[in-house]
C-alpha atoms as a PDB file:
ATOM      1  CA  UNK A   1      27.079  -4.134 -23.912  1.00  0.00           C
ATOM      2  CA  UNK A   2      29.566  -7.034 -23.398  1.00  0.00           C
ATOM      3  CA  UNK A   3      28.817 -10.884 -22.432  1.00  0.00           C
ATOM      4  CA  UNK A   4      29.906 -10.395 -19.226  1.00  0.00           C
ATOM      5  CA  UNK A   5      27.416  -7.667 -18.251  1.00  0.00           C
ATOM      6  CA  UNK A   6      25.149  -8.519 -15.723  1.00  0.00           C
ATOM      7  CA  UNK A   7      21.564  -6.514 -17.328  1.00  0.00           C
ATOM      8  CA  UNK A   8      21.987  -9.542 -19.636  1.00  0.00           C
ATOM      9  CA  UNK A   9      21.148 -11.712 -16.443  1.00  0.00           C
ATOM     10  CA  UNK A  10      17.547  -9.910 -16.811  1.00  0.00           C
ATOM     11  CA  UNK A  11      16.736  -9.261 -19.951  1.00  0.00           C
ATOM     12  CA  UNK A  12      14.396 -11.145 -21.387  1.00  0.00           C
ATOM     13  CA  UNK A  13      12.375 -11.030 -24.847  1.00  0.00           C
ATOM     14  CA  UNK A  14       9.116  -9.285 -24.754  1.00  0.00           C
ATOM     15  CA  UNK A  15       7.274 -12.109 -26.904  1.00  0.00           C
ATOM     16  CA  UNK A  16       7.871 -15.218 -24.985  1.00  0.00           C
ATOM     17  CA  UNK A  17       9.647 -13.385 -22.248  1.00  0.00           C
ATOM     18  CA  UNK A  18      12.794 -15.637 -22.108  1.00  0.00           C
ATOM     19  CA  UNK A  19      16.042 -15.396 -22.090  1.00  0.00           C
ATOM     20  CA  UNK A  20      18.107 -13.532 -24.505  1.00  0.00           C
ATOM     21  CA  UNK A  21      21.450 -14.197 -26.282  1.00  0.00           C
ATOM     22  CA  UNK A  22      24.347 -11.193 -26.770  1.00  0.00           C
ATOM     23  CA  UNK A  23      25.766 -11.557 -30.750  1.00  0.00           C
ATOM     24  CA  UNK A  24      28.291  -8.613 -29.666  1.00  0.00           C
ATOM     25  CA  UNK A  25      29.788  -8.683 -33.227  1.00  0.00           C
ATOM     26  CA  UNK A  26      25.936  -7.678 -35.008  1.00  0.00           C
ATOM     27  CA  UNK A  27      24.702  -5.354 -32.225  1.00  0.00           C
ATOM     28  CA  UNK A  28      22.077  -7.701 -31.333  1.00  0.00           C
ATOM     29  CA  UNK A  29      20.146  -9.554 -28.684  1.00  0.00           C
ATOM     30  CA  UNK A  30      19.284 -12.961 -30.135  1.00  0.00           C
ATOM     31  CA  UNK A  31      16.129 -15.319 -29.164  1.00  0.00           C
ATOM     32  CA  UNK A  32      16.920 -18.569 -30.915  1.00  0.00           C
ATOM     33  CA  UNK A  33      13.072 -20.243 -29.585  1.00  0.00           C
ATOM     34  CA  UNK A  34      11.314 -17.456 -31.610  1.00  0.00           C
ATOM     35  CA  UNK A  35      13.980 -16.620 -33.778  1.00  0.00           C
ATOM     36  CA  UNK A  36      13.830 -13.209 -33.704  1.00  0.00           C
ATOM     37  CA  UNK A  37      16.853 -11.083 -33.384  1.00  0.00           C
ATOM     38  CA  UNK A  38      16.528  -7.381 -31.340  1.00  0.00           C
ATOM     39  CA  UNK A  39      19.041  -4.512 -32.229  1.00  0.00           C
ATOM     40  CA  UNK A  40      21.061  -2.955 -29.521  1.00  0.00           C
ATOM     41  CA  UNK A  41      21.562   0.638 -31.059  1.00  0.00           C
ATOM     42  CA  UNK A  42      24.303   3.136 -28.951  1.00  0.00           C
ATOM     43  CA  UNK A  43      24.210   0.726 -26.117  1.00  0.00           C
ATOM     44  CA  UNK A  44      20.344   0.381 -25.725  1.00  0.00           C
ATOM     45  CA  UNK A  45      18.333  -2.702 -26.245  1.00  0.00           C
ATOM     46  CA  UNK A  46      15.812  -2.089 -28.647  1.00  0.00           C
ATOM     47  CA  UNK A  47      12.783  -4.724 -27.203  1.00  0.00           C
ATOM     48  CA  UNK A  48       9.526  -3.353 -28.065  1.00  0.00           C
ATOM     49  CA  UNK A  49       7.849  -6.198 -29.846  1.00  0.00           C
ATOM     50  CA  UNK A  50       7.899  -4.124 -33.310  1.00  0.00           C
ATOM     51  CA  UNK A  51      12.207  -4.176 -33.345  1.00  0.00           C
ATOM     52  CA  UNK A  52      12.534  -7.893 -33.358  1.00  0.00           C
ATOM     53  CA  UNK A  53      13.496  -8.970 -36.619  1.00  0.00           C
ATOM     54  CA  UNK A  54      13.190 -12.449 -38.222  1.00  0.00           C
ATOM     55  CA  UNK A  55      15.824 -14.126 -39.006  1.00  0.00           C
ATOM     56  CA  UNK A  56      15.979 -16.878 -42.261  1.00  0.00           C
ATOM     57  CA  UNK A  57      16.632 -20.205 -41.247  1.00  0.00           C
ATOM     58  CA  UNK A  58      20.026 -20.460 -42.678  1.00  0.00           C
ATOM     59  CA  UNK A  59      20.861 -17.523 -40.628  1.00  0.00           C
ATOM     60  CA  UNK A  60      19.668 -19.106 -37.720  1.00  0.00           C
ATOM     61  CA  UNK A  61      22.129 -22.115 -37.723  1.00  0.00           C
ATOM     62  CA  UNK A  62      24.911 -19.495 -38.578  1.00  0.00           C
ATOM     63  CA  UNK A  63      24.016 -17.835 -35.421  1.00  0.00           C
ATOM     64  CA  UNK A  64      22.924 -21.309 -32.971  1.00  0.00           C
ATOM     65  CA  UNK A  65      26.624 -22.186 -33.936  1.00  0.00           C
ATOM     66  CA  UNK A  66      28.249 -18.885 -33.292  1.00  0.00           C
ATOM     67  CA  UNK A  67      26.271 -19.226 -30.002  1.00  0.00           C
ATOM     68  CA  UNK A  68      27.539 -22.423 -28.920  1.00  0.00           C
ATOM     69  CA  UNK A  69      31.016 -21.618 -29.994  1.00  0.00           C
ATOM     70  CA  UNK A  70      30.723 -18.914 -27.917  1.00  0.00           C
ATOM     71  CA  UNK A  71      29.590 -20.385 -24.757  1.00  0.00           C
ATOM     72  CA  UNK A  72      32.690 -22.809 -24.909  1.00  0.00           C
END
């Protein structure tokens, strides 16, 4: 899966059923509101409610920066 592909347009958390955020470097689909991180494993979104994963505050600015860096 790359930022440019267009399932990412749809995808969308199965919690709070928003939008999701690529972290191509971790495998991961990122949802910063809940902060819950979902693992994409051999090219397949994992979003059943049970994969997201917390993720510790300090992580969570880590990866809001890496986001916004990103989108620049």
């Amino acid at each position: 899966m790359t930022p440019d592909d267009p399932l990412l347009t749809i995808l969308a958390c199965p919690l709070d059923k928003g939008p999701l955020s690529l972290l191509p470097e971790e495998k991961t689909l990122y949802n910063p509101r809940l902060r819950l991180s979902y693992p994409i494993v051999e090219g397949i979104p994992q979003l059943l409610p049970s994969s997201g994963r917390k993720v510790a505050a300090e992580d969570h600015e880590r990866l809001l920066t890496r986001l916004k860096a990103s989108a620049t």
